[in-house]
C-alpha atoms as a PDB file:
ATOM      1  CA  UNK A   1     -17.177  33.313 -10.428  1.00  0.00           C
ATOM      2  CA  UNK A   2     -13.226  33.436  -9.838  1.00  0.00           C
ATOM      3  CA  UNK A   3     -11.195  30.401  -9.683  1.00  0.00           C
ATOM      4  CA  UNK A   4      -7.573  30.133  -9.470  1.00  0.00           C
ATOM      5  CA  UNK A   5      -5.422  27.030  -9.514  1.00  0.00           C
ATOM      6  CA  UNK A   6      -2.279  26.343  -8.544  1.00  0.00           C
ATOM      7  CA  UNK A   7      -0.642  29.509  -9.505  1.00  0.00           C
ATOM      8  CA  UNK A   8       2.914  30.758  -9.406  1.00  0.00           C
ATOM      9  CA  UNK A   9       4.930  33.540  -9.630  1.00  0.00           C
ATOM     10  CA  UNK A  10       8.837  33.898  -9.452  1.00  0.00           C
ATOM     11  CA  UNK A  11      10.866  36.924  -9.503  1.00  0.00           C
ATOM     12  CA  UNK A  12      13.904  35.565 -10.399  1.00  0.00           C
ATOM     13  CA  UNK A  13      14.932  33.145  -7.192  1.00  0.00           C
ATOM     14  CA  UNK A  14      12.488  34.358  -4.897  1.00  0.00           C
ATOM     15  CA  UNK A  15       9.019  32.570  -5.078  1.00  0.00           C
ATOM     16  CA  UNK A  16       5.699  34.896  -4.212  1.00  0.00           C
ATOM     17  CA  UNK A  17       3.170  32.831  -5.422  1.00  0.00           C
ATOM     18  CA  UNK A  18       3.527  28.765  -4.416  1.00  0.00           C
ATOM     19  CA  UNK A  19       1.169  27.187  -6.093  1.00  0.00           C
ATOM     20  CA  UNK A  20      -2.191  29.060  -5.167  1.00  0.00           C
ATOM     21  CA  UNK A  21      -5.718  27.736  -5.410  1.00  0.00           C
ATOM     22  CA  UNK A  22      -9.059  29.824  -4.716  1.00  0.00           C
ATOM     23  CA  UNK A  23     -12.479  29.864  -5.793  1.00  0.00           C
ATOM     24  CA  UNK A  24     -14.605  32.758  -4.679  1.00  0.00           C
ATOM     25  CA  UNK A  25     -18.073  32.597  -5.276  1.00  0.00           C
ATOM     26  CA  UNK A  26     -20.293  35.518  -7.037  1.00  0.00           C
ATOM     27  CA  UNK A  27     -21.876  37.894  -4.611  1.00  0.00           C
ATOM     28  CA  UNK A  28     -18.491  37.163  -1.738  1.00  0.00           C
ATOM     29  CA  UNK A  29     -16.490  39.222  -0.396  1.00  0.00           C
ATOM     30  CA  UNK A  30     -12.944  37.908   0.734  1.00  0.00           C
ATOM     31  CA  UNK A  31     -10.310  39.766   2.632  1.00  0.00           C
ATOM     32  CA  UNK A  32      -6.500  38.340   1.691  1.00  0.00           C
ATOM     33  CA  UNK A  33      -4.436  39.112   5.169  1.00  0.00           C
ATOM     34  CA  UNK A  34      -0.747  38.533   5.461  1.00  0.00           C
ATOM     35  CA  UNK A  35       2.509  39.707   6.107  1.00  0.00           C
ATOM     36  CA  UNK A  36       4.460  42.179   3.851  1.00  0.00           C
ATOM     37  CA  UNK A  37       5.942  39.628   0.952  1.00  0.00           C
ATOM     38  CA  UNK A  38       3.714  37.078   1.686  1.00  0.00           C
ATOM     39  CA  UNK A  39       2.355  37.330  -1.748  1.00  0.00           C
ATOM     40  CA  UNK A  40      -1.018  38.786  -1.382  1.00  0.00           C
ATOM     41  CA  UNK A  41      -1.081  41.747  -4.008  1.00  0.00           C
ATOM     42  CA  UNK A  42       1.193  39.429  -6.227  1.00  0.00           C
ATOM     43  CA  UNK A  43      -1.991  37.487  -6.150  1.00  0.00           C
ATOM     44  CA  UNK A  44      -5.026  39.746  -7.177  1.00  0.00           C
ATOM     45  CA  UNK A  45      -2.052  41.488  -9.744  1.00  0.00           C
ATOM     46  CA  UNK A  46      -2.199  38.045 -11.552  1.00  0.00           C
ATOM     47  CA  UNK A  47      -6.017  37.754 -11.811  1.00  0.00           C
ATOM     48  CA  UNK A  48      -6.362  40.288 -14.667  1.00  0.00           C
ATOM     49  CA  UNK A  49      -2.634  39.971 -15.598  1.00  0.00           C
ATOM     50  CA  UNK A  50      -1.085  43.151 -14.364  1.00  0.00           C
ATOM     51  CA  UNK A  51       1.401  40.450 -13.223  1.00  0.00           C
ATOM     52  CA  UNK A  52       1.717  37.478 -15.563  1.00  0.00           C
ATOM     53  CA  UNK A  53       1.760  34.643 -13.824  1.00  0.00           C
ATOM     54  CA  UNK A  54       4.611  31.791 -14.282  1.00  0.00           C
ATOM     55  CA  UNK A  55       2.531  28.759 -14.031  1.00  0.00           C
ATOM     56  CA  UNK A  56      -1.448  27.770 -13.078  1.00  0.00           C
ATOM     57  CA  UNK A  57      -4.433  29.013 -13.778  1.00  0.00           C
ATOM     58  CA  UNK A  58      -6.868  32.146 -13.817  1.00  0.00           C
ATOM     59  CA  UNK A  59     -10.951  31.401 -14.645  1.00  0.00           C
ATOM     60  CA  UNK A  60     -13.217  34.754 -14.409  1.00  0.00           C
ATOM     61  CA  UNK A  61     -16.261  32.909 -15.357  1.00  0.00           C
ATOM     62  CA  UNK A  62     -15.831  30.641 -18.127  1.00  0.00           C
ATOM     63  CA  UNK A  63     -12.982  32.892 -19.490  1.00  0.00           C
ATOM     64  CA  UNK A  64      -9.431  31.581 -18.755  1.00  0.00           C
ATOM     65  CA  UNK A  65      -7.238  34.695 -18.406  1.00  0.00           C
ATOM     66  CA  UNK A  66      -3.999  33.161 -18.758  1.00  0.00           C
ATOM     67  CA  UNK A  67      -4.498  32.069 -22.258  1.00  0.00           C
ATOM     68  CA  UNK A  68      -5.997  35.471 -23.156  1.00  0.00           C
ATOM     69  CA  UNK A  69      -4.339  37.429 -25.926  1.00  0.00           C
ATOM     70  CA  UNK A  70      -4.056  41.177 -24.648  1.00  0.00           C
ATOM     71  CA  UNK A  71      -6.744  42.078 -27.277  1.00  0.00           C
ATOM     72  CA  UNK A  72      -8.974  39.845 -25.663  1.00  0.00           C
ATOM     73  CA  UNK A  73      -7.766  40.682 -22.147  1.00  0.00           C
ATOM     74  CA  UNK A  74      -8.434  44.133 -22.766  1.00  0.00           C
ATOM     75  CA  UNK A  75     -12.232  43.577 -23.697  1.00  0.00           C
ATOM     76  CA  UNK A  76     -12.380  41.092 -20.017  1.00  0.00           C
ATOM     77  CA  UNK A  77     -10.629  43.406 -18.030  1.00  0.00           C
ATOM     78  CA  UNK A  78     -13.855  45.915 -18.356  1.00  0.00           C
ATOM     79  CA  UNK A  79     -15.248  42.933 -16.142  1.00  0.00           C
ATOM     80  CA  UNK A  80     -12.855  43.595 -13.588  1.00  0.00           C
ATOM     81  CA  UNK A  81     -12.395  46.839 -11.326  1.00  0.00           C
ATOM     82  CA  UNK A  82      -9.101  47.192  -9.411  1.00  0.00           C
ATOM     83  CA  UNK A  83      -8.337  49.808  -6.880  1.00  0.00           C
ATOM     84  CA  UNK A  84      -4.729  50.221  -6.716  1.00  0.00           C
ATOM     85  CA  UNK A  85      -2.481  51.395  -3.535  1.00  0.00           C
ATOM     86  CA  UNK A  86      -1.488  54.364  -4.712  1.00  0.00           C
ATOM     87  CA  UNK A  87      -4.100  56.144  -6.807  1.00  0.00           C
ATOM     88  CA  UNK A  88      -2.937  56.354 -10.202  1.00  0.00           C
ATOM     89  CA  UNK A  89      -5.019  59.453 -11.606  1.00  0.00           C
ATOM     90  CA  UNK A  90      -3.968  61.643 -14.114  1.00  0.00           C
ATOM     91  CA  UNK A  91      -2.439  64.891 -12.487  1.00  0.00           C
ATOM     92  CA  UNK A  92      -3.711  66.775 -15.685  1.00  0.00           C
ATOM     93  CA  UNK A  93      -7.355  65.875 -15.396  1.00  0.00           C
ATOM     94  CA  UNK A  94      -9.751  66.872 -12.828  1.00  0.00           C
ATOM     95  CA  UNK A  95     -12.391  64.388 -10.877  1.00  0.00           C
ATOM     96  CA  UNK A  96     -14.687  64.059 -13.447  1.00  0.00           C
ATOM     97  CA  UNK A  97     -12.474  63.801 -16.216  1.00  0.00           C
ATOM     98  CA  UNK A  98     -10.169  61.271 -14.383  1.00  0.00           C
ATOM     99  CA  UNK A  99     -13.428  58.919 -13.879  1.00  0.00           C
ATOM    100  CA  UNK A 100     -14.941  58.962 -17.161  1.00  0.00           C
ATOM    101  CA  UNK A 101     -11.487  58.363 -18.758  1.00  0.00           C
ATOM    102  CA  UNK A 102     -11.772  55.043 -18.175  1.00  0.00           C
ATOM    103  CA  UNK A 103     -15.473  54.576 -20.074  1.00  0.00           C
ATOM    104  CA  UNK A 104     -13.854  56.471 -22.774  1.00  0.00           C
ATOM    105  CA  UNK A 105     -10.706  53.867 -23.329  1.00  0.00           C
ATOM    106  CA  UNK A 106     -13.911  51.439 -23.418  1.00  0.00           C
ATOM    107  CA  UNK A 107     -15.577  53.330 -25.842  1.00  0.00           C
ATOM    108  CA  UNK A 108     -18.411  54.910 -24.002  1.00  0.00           C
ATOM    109  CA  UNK A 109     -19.259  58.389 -25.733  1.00  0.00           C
ATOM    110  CA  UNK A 110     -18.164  61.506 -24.141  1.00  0.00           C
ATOM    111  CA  UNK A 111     -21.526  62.547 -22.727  1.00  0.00           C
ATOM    112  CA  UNK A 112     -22.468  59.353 -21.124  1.00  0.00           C
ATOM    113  CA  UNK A 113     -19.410  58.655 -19.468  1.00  0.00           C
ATOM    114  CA  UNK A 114     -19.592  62.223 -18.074  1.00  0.00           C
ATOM    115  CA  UNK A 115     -22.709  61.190 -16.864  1.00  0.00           C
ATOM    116  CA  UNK A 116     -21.594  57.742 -15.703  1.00  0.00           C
ATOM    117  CA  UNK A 117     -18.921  59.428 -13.751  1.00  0.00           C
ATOM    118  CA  UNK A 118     -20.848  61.847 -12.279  1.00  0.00           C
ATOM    119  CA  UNK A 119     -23.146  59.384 -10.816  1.00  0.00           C
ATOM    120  CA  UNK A 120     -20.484  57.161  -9.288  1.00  0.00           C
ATOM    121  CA  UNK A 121     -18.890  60.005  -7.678  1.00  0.00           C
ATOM    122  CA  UNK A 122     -22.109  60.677  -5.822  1.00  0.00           C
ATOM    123  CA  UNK A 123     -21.630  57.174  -4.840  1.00  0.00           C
ATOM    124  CA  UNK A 124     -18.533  57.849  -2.964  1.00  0.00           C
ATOM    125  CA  UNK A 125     -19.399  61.106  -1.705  1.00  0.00           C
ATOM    126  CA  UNK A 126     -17.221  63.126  -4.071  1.00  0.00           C
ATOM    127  CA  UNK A 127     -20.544  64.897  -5.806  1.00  0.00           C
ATOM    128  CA  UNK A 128     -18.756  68.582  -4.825  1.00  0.00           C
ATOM    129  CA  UNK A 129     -15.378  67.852  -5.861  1.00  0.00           C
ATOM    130  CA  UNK A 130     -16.228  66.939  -9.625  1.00  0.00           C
ATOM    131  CA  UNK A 131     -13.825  70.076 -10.871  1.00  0.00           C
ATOM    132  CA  UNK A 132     -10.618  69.440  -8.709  1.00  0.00           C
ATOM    133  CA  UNK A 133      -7.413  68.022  -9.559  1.00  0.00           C
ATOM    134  CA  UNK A 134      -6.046  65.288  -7.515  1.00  0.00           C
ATOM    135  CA  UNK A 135      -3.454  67.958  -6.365  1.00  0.00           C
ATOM    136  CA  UNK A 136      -6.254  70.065  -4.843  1.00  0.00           C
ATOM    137  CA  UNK A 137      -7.870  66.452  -2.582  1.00  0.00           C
ATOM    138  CA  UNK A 138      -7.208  65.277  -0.002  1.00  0.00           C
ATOM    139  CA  UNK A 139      -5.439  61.143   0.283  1.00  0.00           C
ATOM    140  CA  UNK A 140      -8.842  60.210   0.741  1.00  0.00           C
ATOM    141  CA  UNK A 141     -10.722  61.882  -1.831  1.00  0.00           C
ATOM    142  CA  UNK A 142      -7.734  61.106  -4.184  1.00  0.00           C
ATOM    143  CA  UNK A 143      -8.600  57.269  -3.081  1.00  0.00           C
ATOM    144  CA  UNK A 144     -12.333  57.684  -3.650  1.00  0.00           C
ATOM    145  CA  UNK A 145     -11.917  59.120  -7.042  1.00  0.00           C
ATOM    146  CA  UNK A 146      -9.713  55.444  -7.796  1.00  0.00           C
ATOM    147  CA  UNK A 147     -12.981  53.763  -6.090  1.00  0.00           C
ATOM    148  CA  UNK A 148     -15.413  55.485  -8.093  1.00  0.00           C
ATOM    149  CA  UNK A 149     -13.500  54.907 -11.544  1.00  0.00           C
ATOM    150  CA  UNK A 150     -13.186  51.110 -10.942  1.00  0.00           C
ATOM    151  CA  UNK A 151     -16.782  51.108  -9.920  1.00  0.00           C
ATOM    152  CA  UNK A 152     -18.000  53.256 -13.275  1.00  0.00           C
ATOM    153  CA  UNK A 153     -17.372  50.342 -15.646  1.00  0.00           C
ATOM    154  CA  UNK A 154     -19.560  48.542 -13.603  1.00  0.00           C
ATOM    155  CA  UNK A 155     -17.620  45.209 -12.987  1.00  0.00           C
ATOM    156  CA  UNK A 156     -18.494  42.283 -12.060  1.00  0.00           C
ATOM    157  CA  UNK A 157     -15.408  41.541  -9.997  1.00  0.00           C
ATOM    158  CA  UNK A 158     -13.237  44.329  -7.892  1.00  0.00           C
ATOM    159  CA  UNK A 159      -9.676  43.878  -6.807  1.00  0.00           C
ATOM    160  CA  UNK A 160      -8.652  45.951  -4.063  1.00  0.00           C
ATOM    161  CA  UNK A 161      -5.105  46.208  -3.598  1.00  0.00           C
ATOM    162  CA  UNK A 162      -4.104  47.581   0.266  1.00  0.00           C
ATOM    163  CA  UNK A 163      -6.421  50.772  -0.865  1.00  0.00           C
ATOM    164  CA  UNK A 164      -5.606  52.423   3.116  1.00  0.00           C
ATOM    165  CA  UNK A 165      -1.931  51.947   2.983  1.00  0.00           C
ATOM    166  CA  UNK A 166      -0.921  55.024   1.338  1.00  0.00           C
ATOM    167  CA  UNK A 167      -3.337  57.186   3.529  1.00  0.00           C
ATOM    168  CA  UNK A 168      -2.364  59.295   6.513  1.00  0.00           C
ATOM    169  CA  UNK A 169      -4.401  57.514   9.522  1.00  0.00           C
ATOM    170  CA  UNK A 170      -6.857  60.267   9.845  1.00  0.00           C
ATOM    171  CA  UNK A 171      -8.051  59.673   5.916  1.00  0.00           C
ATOM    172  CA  UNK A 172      -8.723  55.654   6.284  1.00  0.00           C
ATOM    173  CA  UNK A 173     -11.625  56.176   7.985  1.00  0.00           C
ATOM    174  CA  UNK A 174     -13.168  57.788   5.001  1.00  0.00           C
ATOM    175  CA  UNK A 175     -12.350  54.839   2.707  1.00  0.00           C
ATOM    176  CA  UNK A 176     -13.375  52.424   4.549  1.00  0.00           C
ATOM    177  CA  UNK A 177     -16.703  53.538   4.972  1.00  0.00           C
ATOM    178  CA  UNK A 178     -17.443  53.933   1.394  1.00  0.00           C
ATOM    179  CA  UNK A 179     -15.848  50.566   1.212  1.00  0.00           C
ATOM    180  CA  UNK A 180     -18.182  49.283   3.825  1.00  0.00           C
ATOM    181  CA  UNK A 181     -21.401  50.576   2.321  1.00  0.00           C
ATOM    182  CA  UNK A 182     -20.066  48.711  -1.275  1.00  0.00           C
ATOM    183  CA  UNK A 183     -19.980  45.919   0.683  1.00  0.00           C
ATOM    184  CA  UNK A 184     -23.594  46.363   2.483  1.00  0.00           C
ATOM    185  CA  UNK A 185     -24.852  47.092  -1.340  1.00  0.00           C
ATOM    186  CA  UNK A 186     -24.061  43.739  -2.043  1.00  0.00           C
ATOM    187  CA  UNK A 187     -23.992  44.189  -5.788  1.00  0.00           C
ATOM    188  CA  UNK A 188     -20.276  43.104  -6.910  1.00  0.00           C
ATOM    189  CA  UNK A 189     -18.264  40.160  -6.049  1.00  0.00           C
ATOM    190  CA  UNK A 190     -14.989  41.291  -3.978  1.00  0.00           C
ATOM    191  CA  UNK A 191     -11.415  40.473  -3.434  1.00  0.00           C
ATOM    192  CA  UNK A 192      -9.667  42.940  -0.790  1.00  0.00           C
ATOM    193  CA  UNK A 193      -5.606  42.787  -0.104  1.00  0.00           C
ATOM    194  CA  UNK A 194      -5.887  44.952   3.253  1.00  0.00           C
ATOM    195  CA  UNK A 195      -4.794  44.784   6.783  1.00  0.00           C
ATOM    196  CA  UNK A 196      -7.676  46.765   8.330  1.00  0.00           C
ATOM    197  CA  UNK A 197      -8.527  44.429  10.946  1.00  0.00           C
ATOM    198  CA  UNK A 198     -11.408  45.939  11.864  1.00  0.00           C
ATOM    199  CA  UNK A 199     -12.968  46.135   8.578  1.00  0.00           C
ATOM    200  CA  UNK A 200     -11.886  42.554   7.675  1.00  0.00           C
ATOM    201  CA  UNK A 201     -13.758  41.677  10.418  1.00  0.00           C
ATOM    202  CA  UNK A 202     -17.010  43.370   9.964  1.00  0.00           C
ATOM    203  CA  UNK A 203     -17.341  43.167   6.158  1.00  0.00           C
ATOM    204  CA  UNK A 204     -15.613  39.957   5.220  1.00  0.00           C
ATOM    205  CA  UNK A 205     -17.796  36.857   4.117  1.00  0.00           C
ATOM    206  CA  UNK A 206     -14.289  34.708   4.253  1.00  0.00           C
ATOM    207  CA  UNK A 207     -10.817  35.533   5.564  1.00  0.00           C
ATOM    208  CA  UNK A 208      -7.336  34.375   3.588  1.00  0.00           C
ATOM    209  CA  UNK A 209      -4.274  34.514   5.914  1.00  0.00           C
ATOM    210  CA  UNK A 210      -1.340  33.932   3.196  1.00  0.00           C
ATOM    211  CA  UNK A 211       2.666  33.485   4.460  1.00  0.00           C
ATOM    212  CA  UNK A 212       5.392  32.893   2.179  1.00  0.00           C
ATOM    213  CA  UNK A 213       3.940  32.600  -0.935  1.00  0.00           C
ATOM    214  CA  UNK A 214       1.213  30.293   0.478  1.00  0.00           C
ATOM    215  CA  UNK A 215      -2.969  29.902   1.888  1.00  0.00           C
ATOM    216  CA  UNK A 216      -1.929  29.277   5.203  1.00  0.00           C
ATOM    217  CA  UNK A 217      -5.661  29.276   6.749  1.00  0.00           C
ATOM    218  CA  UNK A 218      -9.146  30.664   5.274  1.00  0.00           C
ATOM    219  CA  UNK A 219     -12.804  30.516   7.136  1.00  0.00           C
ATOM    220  CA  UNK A 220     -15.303  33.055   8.850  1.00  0.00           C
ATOM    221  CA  UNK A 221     -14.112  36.306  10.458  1.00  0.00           C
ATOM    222  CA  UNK A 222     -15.766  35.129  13.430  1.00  0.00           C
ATOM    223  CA  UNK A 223     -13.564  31.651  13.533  1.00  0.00           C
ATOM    224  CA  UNK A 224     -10.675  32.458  12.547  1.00  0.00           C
ATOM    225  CA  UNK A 225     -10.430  35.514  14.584  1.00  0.00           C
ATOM    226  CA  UNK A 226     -11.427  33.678  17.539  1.00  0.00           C
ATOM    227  CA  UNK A 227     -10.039  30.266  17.185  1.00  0.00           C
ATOM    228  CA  UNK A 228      -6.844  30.924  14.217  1.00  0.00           C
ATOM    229  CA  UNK A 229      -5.325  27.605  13.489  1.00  0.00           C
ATOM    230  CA  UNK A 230      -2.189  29.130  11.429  1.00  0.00           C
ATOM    231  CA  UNK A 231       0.932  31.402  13.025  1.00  0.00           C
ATOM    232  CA  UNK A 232      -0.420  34.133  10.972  1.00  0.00           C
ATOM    233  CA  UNK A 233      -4.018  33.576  12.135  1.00  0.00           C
ATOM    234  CA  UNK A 234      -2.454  33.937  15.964  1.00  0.00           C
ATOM    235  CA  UNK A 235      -0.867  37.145  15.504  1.00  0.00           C
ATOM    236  CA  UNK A 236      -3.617  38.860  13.878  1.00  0.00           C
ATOM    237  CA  UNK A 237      -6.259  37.641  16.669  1.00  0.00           C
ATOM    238  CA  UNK A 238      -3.495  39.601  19.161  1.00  0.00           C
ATOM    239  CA  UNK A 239      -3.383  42.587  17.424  1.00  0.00           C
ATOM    240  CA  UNK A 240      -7.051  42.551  17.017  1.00  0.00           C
ATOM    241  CA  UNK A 241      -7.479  42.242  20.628  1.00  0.00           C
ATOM    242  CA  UNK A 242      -4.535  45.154  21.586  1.00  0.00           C
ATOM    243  CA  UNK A 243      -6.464  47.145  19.143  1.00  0.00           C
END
């Protein structure tokens, strides 16, 4: 499904990505865990080249991203849904309009990506909200609305980029429980940059612990929670257990 070999990224002398290999499989859903710096959203940025990578490789499929010219990348990100940190909708538009946006860039008619929309934002609970601007919701619902437009195109992949870390601690709840019931649906491979602990640990078919750049230590929530091998893995099992 996604396979990524040795890939790195420099900004000027500082190093973020060293030389990074992962394969996730279709149907998996892996949690990337790791310091701030350590690399992690550099990472899933370079999968559909929001970041261009400096060296290695990116395979969605049989497609190799890195080659891609940006006409082509254009057509493959459709394949992709990314859900950013901070939401990214257009102040201008309201709930609706904001979703189906993004069918319309792909060429989806007016009508059907109303439709689209409308549908995904029952998805996330948003089914009563479809007239507000992002000013009028809430962090959360301004986070579910980013959900629900990455999940309109219908992708095969999503990319979730610390989607909790701009929310107020009273509004992560929210996300992660649409989160977790993507997850339960089982339809769409996943990649999640987050340090919900909890969640990780519930929802995660495979856990990524990166530091400095680097894969420190990967395996089942339930090992590496219990037994970590890496410094990272340690100090998340201890904040896990004060938790």
């Amino acid at each position: 499904m996604l396979e990524i070999s040795n890939l790195v990224k420099n900004y000027g002398r500082k190093t973020a990505l060293q030389g990074v290999s992962l394969k996730v499989v279709r149907g998996e859903t892996v949690v990337i865990m790791g310091p701030s710096g350590c690399g992690k959203s550099t990472l899933i940025r370079c999968v559909n080249r929001l970041t261009e990578p400096d060296g290695g490789q990116v395979k969605l499929g049989s497609t190799e991203m890195t080659s891609l010219k940006m006409a082509e990348l254009l057509a493959v990100r459709r394949k992709i849904g990314f859900v950013f940190q901070h939401f990214n909708l257009v102040k201008r538009l309201n709930t609706l309009d904001n979703v189906s946006f993004s069918l319309r860039m792909h060429g989806v008619d007016l009508c059907t990506a109303r439709e689209k929309a409308a549908l995904v934002l029952k998805r996330v609970g948003l089914a009563h909200k479809l007239t507000e601007k992002p000013e009028e919701l809430s962090g959360g619902e301004q986070q579910r609305v980013g959900i629900a437009r990455a999940l309109a195109l219908e992708p095969e992949i999503m990319l979730w980029d610390e989607p909790t870390a701009s929310l107020d601690p009273i509004m992560v709840g929210e996300v992660v429980e649409v989160m977790e019931e993507l997850v339960r649906e089982g339809k769409t491979t996943m990649v999640i940059v987050t340090h919900e602990l909890s969640f990780a640990k519930r929802a995660a078919d495979r856990i990524i612990f990166m530091e400095k750049g680097r894969i420190v230590e990967e395996g089942l929530p339930e090992r590496v929670f219990a037994e970590p091998l890496s410094n990272i893995g340690k100090k998340y099992r201890q904040l896990l257990l004060a938790g």
